[in-house]
Protein backbone atom coordinates (compact mmCIF):
# COMPACT_ATOMS: atom_id res chain seq x y z
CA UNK A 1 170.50 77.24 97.86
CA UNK A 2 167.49 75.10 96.57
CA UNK A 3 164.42 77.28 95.24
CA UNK A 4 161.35 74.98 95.21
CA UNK A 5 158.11 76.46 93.44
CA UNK A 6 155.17 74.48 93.49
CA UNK A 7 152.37 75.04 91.13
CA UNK A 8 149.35 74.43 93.53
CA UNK A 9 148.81 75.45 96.45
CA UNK A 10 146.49 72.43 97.62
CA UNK A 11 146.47 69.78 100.88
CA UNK A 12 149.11 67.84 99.79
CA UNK A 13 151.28 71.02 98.38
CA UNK A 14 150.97 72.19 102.09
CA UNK A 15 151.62 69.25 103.62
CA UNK A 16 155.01 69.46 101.96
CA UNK A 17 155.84 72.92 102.69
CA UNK A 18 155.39 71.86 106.58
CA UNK A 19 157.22 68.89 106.35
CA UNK A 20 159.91 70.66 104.67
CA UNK A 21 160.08 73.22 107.13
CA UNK A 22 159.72 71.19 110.28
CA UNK A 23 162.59 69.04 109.39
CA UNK A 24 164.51 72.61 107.90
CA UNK A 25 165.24 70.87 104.87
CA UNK A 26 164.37 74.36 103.07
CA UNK A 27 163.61 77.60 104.45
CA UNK A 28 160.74 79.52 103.85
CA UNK A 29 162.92 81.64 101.59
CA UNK A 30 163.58 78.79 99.60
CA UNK A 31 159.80 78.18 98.85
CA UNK A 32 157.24 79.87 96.63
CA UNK A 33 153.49 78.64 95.75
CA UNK A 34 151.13 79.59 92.93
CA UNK A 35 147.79 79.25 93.04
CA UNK A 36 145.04 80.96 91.76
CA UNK A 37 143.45 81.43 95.09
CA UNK A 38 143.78 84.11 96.61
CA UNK A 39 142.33 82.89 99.83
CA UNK A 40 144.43 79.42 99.78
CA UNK A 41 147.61 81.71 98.61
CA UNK A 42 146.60 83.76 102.28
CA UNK A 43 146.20 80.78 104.28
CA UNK A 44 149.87 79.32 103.11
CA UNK A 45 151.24 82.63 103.47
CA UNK A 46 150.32 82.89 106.97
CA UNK A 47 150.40 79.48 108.59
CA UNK A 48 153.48 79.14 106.65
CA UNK A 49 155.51 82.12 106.06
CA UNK A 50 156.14 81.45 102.47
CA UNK A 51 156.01 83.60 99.53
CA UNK A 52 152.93 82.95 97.08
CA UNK A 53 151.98 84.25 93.20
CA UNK A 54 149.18 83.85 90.97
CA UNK A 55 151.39 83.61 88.32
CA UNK A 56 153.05 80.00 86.78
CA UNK A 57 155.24 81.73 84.28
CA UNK A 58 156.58 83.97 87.35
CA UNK A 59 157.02 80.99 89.59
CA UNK A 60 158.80 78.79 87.09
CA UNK A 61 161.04 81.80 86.08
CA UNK A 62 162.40 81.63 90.00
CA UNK A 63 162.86 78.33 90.57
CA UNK A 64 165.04 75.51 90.22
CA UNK A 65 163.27 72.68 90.81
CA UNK A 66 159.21 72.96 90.34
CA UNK A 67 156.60 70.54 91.85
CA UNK A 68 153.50 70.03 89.84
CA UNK A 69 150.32 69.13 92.28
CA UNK A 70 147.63 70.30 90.00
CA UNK A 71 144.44 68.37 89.56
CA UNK A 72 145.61 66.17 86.24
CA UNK A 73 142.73 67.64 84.01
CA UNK A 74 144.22 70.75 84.51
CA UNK A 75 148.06 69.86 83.41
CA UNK A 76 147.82 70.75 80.01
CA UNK A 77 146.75 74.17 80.13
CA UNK A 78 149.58 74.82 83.10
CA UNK A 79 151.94 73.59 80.95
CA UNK A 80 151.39 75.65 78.07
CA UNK A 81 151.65 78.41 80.64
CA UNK A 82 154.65 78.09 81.76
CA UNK A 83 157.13 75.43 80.15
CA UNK A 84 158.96 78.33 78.03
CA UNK A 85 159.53 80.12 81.80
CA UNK A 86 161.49 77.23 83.29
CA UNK A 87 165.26 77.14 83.18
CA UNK A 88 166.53 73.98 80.80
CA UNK A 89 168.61 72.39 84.01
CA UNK A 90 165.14 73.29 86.48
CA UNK A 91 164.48 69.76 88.22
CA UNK A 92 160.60 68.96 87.78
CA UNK A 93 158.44 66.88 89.68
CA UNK A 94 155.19 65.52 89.64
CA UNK A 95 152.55 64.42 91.95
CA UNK A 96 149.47 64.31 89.68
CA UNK A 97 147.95 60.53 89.64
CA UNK A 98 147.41 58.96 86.21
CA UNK A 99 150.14 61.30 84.43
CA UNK A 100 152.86 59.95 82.70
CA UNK A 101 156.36 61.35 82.56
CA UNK A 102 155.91 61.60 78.56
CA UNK A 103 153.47 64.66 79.54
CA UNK A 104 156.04 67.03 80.90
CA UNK A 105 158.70 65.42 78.11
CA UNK A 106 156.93 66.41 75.42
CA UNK A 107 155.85 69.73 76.66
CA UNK A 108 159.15 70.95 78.48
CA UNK A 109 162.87 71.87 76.76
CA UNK A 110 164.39 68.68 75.39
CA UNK A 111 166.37 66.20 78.26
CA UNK A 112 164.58 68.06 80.98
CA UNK A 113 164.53 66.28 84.20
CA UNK A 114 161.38 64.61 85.34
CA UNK A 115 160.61 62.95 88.63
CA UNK A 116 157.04 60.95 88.98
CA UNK A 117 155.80 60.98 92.69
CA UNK A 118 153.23 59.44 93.91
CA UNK A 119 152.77 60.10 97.67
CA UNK A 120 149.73 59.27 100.21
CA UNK A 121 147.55 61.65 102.42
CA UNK A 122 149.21 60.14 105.57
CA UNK A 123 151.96 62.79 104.32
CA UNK A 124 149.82 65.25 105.95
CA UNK A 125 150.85 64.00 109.51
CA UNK A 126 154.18 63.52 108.18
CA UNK A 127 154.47 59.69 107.93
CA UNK A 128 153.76 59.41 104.40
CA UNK A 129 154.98 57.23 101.65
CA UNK A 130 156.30 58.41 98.64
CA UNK A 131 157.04 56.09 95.46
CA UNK A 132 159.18 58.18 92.77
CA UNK A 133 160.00 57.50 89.45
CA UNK A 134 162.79 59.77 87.43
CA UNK A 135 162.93 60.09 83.34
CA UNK A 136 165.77 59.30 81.99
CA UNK A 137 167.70 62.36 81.88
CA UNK A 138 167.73 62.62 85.60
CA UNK A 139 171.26 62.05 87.12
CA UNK A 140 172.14 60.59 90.90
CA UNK A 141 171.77 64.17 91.83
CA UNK A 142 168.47 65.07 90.78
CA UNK A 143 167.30 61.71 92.17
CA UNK A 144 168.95 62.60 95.61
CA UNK A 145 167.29 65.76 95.91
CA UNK A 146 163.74 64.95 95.29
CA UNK A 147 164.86 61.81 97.91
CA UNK A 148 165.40 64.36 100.48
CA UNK A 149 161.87 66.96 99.32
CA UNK A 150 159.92 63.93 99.98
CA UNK A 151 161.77 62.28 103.37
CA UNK A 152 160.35 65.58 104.97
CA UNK A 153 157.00 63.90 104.96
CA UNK A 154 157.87 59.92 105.14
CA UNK A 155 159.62 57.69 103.87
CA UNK A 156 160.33 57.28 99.78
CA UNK A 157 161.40 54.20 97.64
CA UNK A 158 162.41 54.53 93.80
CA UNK A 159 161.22 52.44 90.99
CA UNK A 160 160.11 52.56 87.22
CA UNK A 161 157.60 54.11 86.00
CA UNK A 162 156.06 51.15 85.07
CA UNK A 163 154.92 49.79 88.96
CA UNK A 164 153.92 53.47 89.72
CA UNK A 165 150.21 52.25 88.80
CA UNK A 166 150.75 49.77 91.47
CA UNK A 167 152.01 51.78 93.95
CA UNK A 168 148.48 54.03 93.48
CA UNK A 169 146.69 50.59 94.11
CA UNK A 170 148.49 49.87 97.39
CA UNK A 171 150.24 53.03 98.94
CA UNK A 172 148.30 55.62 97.30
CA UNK A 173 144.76 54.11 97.75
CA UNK A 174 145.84 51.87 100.92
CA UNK A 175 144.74 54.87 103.68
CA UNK A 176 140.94 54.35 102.62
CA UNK A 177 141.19 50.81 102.78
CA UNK A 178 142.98 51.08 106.51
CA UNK A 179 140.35 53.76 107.21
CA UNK A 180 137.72 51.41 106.81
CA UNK A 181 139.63 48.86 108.89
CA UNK A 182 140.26 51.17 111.67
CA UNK A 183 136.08 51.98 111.76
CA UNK A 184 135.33 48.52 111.35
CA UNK A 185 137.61 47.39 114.13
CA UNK A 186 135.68 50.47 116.40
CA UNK A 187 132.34 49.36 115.25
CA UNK A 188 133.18 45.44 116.49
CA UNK A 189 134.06 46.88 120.07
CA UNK A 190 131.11 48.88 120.04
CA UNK A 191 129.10 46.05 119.37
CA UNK A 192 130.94 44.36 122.39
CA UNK A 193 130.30 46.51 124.86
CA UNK A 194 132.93 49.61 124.70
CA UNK A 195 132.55 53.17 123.86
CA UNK A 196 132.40 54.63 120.89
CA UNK A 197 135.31 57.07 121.51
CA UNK A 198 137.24 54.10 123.22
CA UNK A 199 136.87 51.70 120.78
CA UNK A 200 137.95 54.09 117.78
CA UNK A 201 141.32 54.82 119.95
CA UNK A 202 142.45 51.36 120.78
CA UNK A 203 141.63 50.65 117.15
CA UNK A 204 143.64 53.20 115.31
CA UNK A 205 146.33 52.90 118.29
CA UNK A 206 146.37 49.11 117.34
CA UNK A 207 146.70 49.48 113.60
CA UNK A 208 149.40 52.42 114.25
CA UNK A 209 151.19 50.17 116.66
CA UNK A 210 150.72 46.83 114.86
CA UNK A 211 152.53 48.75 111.56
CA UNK A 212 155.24 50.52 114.06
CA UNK A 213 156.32 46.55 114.97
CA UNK A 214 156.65 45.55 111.71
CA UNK A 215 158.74 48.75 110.29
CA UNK A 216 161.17 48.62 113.27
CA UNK A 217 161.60 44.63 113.39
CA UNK A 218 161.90 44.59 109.62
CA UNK A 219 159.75 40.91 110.46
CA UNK A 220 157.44 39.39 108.24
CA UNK A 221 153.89 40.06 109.13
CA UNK A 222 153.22 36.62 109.76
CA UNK A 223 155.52 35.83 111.75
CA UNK A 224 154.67 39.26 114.38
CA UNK A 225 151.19 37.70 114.00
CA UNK A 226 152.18 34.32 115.02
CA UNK A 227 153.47 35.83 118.34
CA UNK A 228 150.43 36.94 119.37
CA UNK A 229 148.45 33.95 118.43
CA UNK A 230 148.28 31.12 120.36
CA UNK A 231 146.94 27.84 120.90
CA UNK A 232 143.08 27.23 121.04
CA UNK A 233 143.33 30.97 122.06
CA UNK A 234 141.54 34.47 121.35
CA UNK A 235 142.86 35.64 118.82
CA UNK A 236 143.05 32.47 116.62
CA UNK A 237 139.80 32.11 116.81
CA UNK A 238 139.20 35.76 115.63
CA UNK A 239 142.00 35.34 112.57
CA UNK A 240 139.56 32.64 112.05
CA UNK A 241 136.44 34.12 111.41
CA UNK A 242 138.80 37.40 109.18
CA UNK A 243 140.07 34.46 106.69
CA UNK A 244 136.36 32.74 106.97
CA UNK A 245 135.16 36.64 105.77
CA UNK A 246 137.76 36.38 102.98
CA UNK A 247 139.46 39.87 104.30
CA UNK A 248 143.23 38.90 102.82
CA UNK A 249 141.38 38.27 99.64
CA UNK A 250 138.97 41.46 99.75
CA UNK A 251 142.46 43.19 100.61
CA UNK A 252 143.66 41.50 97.75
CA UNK A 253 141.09 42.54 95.16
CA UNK A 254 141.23 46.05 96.25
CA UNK A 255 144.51 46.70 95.16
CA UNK A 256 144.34 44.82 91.90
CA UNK A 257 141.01 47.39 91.43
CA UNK A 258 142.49 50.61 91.95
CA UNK A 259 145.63 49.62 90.06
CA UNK A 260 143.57 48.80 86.85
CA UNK A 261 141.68 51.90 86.87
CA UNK A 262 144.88 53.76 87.76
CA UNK A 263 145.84 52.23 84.55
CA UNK A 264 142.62 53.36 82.88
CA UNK A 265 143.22 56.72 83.65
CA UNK A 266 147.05 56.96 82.76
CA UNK A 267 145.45 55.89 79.08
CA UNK A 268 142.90 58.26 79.15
């Protein structure tokens, strides 16, 4: 029986725990959280059922695999907490943004197992997407079972550590870009004629269901966009006036930006 402690009791800790538990993946037995709140360890006790500590070097002692979702400033001082508590074979993973794996390798037991995640808010609705990244000393074992923590809330892809900084640019950062998208989109119907509440739910419907087509088809974007766009048409004319705006470009750009200073901050 898997015993998960997480050190941090924050949104996307919780989002976890209620993704694990709605697809019974674990059971509340299996989970603890630490956190050094005692009204956030109330609130996860009760909407969640699961047992809670203030104490790292308590948690760590219990389980056998331990999810860090810390703020990264903080990381150092948890560590030194409670790396002599956890058990040599204890899986660890991490969520913290800009953190590389050489910070728990250096400050846990010698060929511990380390698994980089980086997951997105949309996790909190349980259709998140989840890029991880294991050390070295992970085996196909360890790799399936932080596979299977993370499926609870989406969908997860491996890679190297290496393209992690890109995945922050696109995945992690992507839900404020779509965000702004989704308003945009409302503000253009409210500036023909609709609603305000209408025109923000056809827009995020739109999105939602425009991103639905291309996950189930497994199509190329273009070529679900091509069906919809036809000659001397409507929406032609507005693909038009997006490329005129430079939005695949903007798009673009904002990925390359957040994965630089996602690099900038894994150096710092």
């Amino acid at each position: 029986m898997t015993k998960l402690g997480l050190i941090g009791g924050g949104n996307m800790a919780e989002a976890l725990v209620r993704g694990l538990l709605a697809a019974r993946t674990l059971t509340k037995e299996q989970i603890r959280v630490s956190d050094p709140s005692a009204d956030r360890r109330e609130l996860l006790e009760s909407n969640h059922g699961v047992q809670t500590t203030s104490s790292n070097t308590d948690l760590g002692a219990w389980a056998e695999v331990v999810l860090f979702a810390v703020k990264p400033q903080l990381i150092d001082a948890v560590l030194s907490q409670c790396a002599d508590s956890l058990s040599p074979n204890c899986l660890v993973l991490s969520i913290l943004a800009g953190t590389p794996l050489s910070t728990f390798e250096n400050a846990l037991a010698p060929k511990t197992a380390v698994v980089r995640a980086m997951p997105n808010t949309p996790a909190l609705v349980q259709s998140g997407a989840t890029a991880l990244a294991p050390n070295e000393f992970c085996t196909d074992e360890h790799l399936t079972l932080a596979q299977s923590l993370f499926s609870a809330v989406g969908i997860t892809v491996v890679l190297h550590e290496s393209q992690i900084d890109a995945v922050t640019g696109l995945s992690g950062s992507g839900p404020a870009y779509v965000m702004l998208i989704i308003e945009a989109l409302s503000d253009g119907g409210v500036q023909a004629g609709l609603p305000r509440d209408v025109a923000t739910l056809l827009a995020a419907q739109t999105v939602m269901g425009a991103a639905k087509l291309v996950l189930d088809t497994g199509k190329h974007p273009g070529v679900l966009k091509d069906l919809v766009t036809s000659p001397g048409g409507t929406t032609i004319a507005g693909v038009n006036a997006l490329e005129a705006g430079g939005l695949r470009h903007t798009l673009m750009q904002a990925v390359a930006a957040a994965t630089a200073r996602s690099r900038e901050l894994g150096r710092s």
